[in-house]
Protein backbone atom coordinates (compact mmCIF):
# COMPACT_ATOMS: atom_id res chain seq x y z
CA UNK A 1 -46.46 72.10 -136.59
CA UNK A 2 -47.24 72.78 -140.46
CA UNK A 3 -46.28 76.34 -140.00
CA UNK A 4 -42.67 75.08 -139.39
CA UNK A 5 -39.92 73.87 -141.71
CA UNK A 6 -38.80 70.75 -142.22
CA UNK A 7 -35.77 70.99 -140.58
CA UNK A 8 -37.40 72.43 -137.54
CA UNK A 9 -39.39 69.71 -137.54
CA UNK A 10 -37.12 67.04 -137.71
CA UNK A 11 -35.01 68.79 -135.03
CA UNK A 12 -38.25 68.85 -132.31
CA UNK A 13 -38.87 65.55 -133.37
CA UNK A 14 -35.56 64.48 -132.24
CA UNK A 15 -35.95 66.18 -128.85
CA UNK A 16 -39.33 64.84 -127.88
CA UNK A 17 -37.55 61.34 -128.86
CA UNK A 18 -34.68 62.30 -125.89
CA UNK A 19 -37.42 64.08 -123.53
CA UNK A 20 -39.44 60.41 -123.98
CA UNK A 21 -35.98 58.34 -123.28
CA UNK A 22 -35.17 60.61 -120.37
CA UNK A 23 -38.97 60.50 -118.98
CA UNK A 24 -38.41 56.67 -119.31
CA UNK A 25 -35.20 56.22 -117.40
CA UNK A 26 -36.55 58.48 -114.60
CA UNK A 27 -38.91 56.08 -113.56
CA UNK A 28 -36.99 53.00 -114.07
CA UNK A 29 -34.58 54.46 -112.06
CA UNK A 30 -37.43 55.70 -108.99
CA UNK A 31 -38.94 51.89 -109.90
CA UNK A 32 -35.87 50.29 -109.00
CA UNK A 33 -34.87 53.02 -106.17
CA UNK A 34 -38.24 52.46 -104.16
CA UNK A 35 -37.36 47.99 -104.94
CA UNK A 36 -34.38 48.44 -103.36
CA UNK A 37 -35.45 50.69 -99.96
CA UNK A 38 -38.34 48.12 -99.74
CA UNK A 39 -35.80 44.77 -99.81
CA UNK A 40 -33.67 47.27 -97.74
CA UNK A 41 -36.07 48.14 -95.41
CA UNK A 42 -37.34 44.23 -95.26
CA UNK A 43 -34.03 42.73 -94.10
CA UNK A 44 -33.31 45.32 -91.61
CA UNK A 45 -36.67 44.26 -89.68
CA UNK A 46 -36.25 40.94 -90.77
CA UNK A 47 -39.27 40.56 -93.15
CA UNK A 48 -37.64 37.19 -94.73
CA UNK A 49 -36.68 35.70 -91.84
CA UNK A 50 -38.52 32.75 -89.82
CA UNK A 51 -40.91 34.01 -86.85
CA UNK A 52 -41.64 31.97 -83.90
CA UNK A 53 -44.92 33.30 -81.92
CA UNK A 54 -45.17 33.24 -78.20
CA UNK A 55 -47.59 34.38 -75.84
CA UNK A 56 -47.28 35.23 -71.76
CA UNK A 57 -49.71 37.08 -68.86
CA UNK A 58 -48.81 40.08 -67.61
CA UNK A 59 -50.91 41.88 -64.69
CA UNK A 60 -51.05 45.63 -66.97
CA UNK A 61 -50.22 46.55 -69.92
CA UNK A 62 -48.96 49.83 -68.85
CA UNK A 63 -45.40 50.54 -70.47
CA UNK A 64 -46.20 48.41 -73.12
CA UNK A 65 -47.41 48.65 -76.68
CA UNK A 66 -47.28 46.74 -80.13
CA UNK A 67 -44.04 46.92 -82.15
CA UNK A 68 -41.62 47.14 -78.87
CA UNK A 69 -38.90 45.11 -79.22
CA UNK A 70 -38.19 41.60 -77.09
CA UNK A 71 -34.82 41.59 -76.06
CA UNK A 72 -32.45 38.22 -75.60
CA UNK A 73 -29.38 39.05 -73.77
CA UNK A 74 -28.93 42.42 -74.24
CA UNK A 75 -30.15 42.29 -78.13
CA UNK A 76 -33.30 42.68 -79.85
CA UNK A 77 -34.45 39.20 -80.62
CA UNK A 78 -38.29 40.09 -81.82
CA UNK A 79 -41.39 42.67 -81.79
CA UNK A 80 -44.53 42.63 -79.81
CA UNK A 81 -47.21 42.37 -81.88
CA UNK A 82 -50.39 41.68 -79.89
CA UNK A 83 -51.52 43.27 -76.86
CA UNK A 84 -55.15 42.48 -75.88
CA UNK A 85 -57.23 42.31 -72.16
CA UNK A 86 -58.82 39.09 -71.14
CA UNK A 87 -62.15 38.25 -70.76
CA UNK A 88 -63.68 39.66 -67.56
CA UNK A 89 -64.53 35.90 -66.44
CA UNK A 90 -60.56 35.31 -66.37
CA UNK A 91 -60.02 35.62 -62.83
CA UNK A 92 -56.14 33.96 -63.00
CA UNK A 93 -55.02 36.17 -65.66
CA UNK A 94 -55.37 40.02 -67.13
CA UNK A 95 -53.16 40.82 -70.61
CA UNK A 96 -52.33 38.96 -73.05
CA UNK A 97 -49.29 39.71 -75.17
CA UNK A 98 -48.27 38.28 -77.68
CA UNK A 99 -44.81 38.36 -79.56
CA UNK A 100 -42.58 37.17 -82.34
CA UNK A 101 -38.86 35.84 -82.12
CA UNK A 102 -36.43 36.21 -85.29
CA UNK A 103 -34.44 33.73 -86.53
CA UNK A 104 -32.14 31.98 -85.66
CA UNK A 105 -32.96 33.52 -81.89
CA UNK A 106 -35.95 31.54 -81.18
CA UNK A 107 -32.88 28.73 -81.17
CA UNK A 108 -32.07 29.51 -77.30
CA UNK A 109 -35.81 29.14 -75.99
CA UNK A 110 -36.47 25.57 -74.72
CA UNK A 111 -38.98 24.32 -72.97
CA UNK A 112 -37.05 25.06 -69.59
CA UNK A 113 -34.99 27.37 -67.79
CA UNK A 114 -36.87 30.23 -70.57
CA UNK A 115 -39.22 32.71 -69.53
CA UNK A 116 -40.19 36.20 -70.13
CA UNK A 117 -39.10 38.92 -67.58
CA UNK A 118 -41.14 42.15 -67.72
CA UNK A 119 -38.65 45.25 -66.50
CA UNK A 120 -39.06 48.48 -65.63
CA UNK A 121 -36.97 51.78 -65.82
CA UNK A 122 -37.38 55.69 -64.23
CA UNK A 123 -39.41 56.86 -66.28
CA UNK A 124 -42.25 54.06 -66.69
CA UNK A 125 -41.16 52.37 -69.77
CA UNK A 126 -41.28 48.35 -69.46
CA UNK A 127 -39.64 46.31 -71.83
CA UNK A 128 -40.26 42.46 -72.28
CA UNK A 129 -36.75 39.91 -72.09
CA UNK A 130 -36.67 36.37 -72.85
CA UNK A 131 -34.29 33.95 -70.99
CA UNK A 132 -32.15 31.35 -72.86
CA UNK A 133 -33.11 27.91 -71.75
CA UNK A 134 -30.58 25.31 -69.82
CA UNK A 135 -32.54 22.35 -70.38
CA UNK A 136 -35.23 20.04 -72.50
CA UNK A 137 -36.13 20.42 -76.03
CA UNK A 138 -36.35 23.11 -78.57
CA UNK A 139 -39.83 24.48 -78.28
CA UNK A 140 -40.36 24.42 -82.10
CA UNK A 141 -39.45 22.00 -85.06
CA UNK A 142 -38.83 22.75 -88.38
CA UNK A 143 -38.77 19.29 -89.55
CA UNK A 144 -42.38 17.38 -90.84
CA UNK A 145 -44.09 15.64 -88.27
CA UNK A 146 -45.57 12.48 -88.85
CA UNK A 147 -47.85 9.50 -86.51
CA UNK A 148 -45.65 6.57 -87.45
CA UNK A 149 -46.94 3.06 -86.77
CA UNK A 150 -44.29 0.65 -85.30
CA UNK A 151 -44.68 -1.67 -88.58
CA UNK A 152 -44.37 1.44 -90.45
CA UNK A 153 -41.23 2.57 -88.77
CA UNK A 154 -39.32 -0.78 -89.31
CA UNK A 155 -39.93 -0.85 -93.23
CA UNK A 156 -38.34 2.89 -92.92
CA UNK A 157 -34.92 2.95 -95.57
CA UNK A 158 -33.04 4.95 -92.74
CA UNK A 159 -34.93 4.58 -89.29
CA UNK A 160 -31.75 6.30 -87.67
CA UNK A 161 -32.69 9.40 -89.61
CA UNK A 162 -36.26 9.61 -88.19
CA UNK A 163 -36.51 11.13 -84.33
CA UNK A 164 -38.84 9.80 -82.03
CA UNK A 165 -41.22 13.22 -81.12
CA UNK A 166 -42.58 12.64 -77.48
CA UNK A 167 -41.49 11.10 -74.36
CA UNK A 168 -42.38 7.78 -73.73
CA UNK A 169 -43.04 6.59 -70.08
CA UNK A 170 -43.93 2.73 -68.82
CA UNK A 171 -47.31 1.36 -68.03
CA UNK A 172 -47.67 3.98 -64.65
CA UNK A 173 -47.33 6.97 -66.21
CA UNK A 174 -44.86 8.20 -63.72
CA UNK A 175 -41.03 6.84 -64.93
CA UNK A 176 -39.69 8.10 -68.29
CA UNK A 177 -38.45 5.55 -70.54
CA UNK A 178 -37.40 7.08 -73.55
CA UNK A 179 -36.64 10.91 -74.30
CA UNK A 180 -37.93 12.90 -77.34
CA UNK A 181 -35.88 13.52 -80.24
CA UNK A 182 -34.17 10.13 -79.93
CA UNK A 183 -32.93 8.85 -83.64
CA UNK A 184 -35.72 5.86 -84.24
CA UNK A 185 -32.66 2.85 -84.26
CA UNK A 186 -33.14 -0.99 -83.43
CA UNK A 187 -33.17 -0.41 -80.00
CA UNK A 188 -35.53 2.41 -79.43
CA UNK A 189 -38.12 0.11 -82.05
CA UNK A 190 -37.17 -2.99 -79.33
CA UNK A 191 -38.62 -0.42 -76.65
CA UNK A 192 -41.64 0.96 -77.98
CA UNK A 193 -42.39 -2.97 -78.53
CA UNK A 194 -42.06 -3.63 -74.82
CA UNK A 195 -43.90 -0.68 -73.70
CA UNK A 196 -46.62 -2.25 -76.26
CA UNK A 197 -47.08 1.56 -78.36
CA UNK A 198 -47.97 0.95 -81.84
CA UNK A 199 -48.57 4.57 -82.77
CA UNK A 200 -46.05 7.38 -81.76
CA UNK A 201 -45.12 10.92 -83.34
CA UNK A 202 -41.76 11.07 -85.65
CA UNK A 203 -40.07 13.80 -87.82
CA UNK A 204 -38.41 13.05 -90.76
CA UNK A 205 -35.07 15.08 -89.65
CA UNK A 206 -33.65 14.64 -93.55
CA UNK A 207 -36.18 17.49 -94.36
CA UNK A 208 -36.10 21.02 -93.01
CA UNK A 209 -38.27 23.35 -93.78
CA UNK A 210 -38.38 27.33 -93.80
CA UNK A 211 -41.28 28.12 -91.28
CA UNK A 212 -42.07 26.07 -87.94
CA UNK A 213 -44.26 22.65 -88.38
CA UNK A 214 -44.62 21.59 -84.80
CA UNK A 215 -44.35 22.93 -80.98
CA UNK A 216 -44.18 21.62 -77.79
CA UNK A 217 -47.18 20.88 -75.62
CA UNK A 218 -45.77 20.64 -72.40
CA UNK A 219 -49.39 18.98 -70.63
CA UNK A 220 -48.97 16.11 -73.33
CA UNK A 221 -45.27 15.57 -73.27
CA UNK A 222 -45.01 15.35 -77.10
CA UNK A 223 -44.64 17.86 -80.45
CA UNK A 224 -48.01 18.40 -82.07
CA UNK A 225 -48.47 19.88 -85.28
CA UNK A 226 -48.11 23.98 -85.67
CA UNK A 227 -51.19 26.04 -86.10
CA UNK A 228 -50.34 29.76 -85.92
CA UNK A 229 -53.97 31.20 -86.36
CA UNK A 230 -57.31 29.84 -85.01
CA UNK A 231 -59.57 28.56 -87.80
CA UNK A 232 -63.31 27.86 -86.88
CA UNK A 233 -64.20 26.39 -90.29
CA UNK A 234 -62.04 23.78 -89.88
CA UNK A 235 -62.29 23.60 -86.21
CA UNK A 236 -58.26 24.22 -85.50
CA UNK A 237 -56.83 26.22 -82.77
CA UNK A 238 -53.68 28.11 -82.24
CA UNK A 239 -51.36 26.31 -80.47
CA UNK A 240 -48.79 29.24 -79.91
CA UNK A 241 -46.34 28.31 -77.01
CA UNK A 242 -46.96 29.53 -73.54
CA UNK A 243 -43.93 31.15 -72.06
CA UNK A 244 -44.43 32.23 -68.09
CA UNK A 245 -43.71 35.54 -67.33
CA UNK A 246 -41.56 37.62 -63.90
CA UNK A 247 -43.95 40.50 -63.55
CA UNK A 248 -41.31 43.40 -61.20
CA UNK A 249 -42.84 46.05 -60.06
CA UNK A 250 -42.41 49.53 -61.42
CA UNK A 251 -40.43 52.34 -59.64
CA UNK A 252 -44.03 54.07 -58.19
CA UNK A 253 -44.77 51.12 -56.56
CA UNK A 254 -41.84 50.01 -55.05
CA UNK A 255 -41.16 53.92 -53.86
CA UNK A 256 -44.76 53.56 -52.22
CA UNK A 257 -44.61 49.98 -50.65
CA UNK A 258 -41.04 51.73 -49.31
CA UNK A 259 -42.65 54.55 -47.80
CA UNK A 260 -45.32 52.52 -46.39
CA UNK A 261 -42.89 50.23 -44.67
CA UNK A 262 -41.11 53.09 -43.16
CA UNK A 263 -44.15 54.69 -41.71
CA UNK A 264 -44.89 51.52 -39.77
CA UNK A 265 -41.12 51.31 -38.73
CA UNK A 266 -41.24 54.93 -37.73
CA UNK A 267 -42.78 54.53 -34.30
CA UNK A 268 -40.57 51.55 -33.16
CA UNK A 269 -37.57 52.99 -33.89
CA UNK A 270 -38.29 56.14 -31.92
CA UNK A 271 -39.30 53.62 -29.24
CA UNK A 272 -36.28 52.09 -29.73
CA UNK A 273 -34.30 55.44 -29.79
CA UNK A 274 -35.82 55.99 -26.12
CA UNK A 275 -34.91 52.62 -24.77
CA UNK A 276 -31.36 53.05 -25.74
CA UNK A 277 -31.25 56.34 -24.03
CA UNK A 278 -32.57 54.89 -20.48
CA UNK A 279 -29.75 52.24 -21.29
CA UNK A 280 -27.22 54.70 -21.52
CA UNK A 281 -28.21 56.90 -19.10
CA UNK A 282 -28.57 53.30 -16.56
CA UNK A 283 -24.90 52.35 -17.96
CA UNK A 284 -23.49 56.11 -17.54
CA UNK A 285 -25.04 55.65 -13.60
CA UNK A 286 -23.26 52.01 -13.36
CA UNK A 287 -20.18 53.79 -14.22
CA UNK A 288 -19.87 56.14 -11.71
CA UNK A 289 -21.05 53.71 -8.71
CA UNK A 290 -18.18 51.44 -10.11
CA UNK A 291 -15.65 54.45 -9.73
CA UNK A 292 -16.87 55.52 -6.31
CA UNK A 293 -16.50 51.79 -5.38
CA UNK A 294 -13.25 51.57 -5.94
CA UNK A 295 -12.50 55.17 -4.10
CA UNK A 296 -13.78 53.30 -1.53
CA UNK A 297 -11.52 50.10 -1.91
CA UNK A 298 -8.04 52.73 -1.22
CA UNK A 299 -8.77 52.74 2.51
CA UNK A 300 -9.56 49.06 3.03
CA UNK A 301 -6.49 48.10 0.93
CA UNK A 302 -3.83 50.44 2.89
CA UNK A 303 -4.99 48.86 6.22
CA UNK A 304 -4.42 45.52 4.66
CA UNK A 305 -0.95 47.06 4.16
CA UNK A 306 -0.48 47.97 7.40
CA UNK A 307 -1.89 45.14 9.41
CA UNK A 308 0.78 42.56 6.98
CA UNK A 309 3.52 45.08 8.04
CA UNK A 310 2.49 44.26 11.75
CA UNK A 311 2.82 40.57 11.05
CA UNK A 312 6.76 41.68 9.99
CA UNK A 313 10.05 42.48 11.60
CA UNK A 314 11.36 41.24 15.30
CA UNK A 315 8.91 40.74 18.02
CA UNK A 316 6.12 40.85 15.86
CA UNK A 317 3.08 39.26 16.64
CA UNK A 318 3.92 37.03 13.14
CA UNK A 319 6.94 36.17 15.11
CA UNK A 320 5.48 35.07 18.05
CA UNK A 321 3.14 32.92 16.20
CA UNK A 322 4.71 30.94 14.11
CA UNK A 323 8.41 30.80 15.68
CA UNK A 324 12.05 30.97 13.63
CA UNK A 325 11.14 28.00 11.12
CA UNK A 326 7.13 28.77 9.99
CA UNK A 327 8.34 32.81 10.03
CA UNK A 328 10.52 32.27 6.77
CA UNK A 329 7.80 31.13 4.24
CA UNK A 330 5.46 33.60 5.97
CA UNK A 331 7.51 36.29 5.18
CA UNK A 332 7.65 35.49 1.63
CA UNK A 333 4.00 35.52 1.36
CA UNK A 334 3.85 38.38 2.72
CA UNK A 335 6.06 40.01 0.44
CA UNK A 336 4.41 38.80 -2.24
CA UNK A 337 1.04 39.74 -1.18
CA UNK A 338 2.68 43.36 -0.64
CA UNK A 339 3.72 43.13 -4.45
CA UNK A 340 0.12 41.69 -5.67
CA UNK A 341 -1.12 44.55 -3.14
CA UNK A 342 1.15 47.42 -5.08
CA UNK A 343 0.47 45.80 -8.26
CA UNK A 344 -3.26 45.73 -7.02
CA UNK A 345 -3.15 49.47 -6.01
CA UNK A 346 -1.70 50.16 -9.18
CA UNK A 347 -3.87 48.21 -11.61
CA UNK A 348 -7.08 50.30 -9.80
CA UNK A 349 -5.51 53.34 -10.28
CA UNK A 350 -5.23 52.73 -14.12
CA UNK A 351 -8.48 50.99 -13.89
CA UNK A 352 -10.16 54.41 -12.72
CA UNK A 353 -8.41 55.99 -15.32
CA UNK A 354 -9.15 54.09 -18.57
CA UNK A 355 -12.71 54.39 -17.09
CA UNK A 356 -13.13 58.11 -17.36
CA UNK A 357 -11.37 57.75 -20.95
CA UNK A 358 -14.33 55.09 -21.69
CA UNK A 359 -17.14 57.47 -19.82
CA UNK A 360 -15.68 60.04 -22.43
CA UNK A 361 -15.60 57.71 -25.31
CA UNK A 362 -19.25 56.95 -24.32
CA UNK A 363 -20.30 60.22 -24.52
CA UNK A 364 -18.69 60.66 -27.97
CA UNK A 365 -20.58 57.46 -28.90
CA UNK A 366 -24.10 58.76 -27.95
CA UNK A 367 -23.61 61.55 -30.72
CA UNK A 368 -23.49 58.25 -33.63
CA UNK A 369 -26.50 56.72 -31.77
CA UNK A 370 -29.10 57.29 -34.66
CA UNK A 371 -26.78 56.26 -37.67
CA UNK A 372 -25.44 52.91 -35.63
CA UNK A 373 -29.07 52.19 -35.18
CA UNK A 374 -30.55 52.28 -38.51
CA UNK A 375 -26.56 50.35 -39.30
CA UNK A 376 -27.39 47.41 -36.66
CA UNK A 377 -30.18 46.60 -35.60
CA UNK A 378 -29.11 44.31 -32.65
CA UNK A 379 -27.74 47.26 -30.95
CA UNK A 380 -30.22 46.69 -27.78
CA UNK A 381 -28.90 43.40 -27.63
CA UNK A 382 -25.20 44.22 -27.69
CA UNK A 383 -25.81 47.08 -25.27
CA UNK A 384 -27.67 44.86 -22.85
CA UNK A 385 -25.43 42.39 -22.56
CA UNK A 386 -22.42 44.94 -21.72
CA UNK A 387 -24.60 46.14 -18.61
CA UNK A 388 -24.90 41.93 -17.99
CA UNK A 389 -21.15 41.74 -17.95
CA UNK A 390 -20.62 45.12 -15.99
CA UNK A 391 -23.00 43.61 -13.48
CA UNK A 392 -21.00 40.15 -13.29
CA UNK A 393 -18.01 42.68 -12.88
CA UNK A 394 -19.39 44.42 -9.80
CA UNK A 395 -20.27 41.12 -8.11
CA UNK A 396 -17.17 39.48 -8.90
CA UNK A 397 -15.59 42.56 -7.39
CA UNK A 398 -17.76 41.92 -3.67
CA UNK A 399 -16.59 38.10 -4.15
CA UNK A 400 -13.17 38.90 -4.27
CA UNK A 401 -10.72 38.51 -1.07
CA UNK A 402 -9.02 41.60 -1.73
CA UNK A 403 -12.72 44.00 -1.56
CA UNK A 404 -15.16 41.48 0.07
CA UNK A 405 -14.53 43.39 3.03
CA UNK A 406 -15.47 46.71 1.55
CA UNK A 407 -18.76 45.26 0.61
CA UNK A 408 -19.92 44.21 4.02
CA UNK A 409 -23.20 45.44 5.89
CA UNK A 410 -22.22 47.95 8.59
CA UNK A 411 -22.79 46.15 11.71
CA UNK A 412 -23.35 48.20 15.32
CA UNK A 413 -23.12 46.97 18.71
CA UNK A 414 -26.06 46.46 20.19
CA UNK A 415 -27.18 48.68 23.35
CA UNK A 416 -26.37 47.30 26.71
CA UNK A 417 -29.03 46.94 28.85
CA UNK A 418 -29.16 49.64 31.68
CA UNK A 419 -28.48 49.27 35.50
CA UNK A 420 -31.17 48.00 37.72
CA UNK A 421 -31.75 50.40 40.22
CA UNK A 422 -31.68 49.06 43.42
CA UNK A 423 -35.25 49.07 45.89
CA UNK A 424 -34.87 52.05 47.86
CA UNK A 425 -35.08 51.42 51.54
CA UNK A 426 -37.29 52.61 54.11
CA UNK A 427 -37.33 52.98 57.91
CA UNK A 428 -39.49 52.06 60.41
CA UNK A 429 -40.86 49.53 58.05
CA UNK A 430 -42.02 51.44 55.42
């Protein structure tokens, strides 16, 4: 520097001045970059915001891990942040997880109709879901809780602005009297004096404060003060809310207790499959003995023909019976049993028909046997009840007037009894 001249001098003087200024502005600039990714960065994941802790049991922790998110509906309402095994003397319970609900969605959980629902996708992720409540009270305050006396709560400036913070039931314990959260007016005071209860919890519901001062104790039936972390000095617990939990099974385990149910259904259904085929094959036998039954019934029904058409014309024997006046009505019944005959004859002849279409049918049927079992299972009962009905069929058929002939035993004359021979006769009396 004293080699130079003055005027260099002043000139390098002047730059380390700008390189200083430039230096200088860097880092405020990086200073107030890496400020503003931080706020950034803290109300995207909700750093500000109120937290409301809850805890539940699950039976594994498998698909789970700290910093998942809760979802509420279909959106992500919090983060898990504690996952931890129970004692091995906890026979009722396993994991413990605990989670955190953003503002303002801890809102929808109250203290019934919400729980947590543990679900489970393909590939053996689980996610944890909270329900919105239907019913009771909001599971944490925000207001300050106080243990008002009832002198106390009469000299209040606005009573109406004070809310009563448990139920109140009568002298058994069993019949609820007053509700939680009711505004502390003339007439809930006049209660609370009846019921005789001098002391009773109260927030002050002019005041609202930023993080949660009391949650419900559902045992108790009241708001108790907040304590999110246990403190043994001063001998306080956590009194984080207990939400129950709907544990599904995942995929592995349903696909197993599935193939273990089909393994013992195996065997019956093949049993099954075999009973419906001696069914069928019973049915297909029914069929045909129905079909040669009515073969036989042609015969019997065109001598029943003939013998009316004896009973017609002059000098019948119909005639002779039953004279001029008794032959006229005769003759129309017999004429109309000659149509029912025809009609008769007829109606069998289609009947054999739409039989062998149905014995057909049948046979296409027994191809679909398999799929219309595993469709309906009362198959065997539906099947046995058609061989029922064909069976009332066939004996309806032998009690009919028309075929109870053709049903008949076959009857044979019985042997006459031979000749005695006569003594033969001897002479000279031998």
């Amino acid at each position: 520097m004293q080699d130079l001249t003055p005027q260099l001098r002043t000139r390098l003087s002047r730059m380390e001045r700008a390189v200083g200024w430039f230096v200088l502005l860097a880092t405020a600039l990086l200073v107030v970059g890496f400020v503003y990714y931080v706020y950034a960065t803290a109300q995207r994941k909700g750093w500000f915001k109120t937290r409301a802790p809850y805890f539940t049991f699950v039976d594994r922790a498998t698909g789970l891990k700290e910093g998942d998110p809760v979802m509420l509906m279909g959106f992500e309402a919090g983060r898990i942040t504690r996952i931890l095994p129970q004692p091995p003397e906890d026979f009722y319970h396993h994991v413990y997880v605990e989670f955190e609900i953003v503002e303002p969605n801890y809102g929808y959980l109250w203290t019934e109709g919400s729980r947590v629902r543990v679900l489970a996708n393909f590939l053996g992720k689980r996610v944890l879901e909270v329900t919105k409540g239907t019913n009771g009270y909001p599971i944490y305050m925000f207001s300050p809780l106080r243990e008002l006396t009832l002198a106390e709560a009469e000299k209040l400036e606005s009573p109406e602005r004070w809310l009563l913070g448990a139920d109140i039931y009568d002298a058994t314990e069993t019949n609820r009297v007053l509700k939680a959260l009711r505004p502390l007016n003339a007439e809930t005071l006049a209660r609370l004096r009846e019921l005789g209860r001098e002391r009773f919890p109260a927030f002050d519901s002019r005041e609202h404060r930023k993080s949660p001062t009391a949650v419900w104790d559902d045992p108790t039936g009241s708001y108790v003060k907040f304590i999110r972390e246990h403190n043994p000095r001063a001998q306080q617990k956590a009194n984080i809310y207990w939400l129950l939990a709907d544990e599904t099974p995942d995929l592995n385990e349903r696909l197993e207790k599935l193939v273990a149910q089909v393994e013992r259904a195996l065997p019956d259904v093949l049993a099954l499959t075999n009973q419906l085929a001696a069914v069928l094959n019973q049915t297909a036998s029914a069929a045909s003995n129905l079909h040669a039954l009515l073969l036989e019934a042609r015969p019997a029904a065109t001598n029943l023909a003939a013998l009316s058409a004896q009973l017609r014309g002059e000098g019948a024997l119909g005639q002779w019976l039953l004279g001029p006046e008794g032959a006229r009505p005769f003759h129309a019944t017999l004429e109309q049993a000659q149509r029912a005959l025809a009609n008769a004859d007829t109606n069998l002849t289609a009947l054999a028909e739409n039989l062998a279409r149905s014995l057909d049918n049948l046979a296409g049927i027994t191809s679909n046997l398999h799929a219309q079992v595993q469709a309906n299972t009362n198959i065997l009962s539906e099947i046995s009840s058609a061989i029922v009905h064909a069976d009332e069929l066939v004996q309806g058929l032998k009690r009919h007037w028309l075929l109870r002939s053709a049903f008949r035993p076959a009857r044979t004359n019985a042997p006459s009894p031979s000749p005695a021979l006569p003594a033969p006769k001897f002479r000279d009396g031998r």
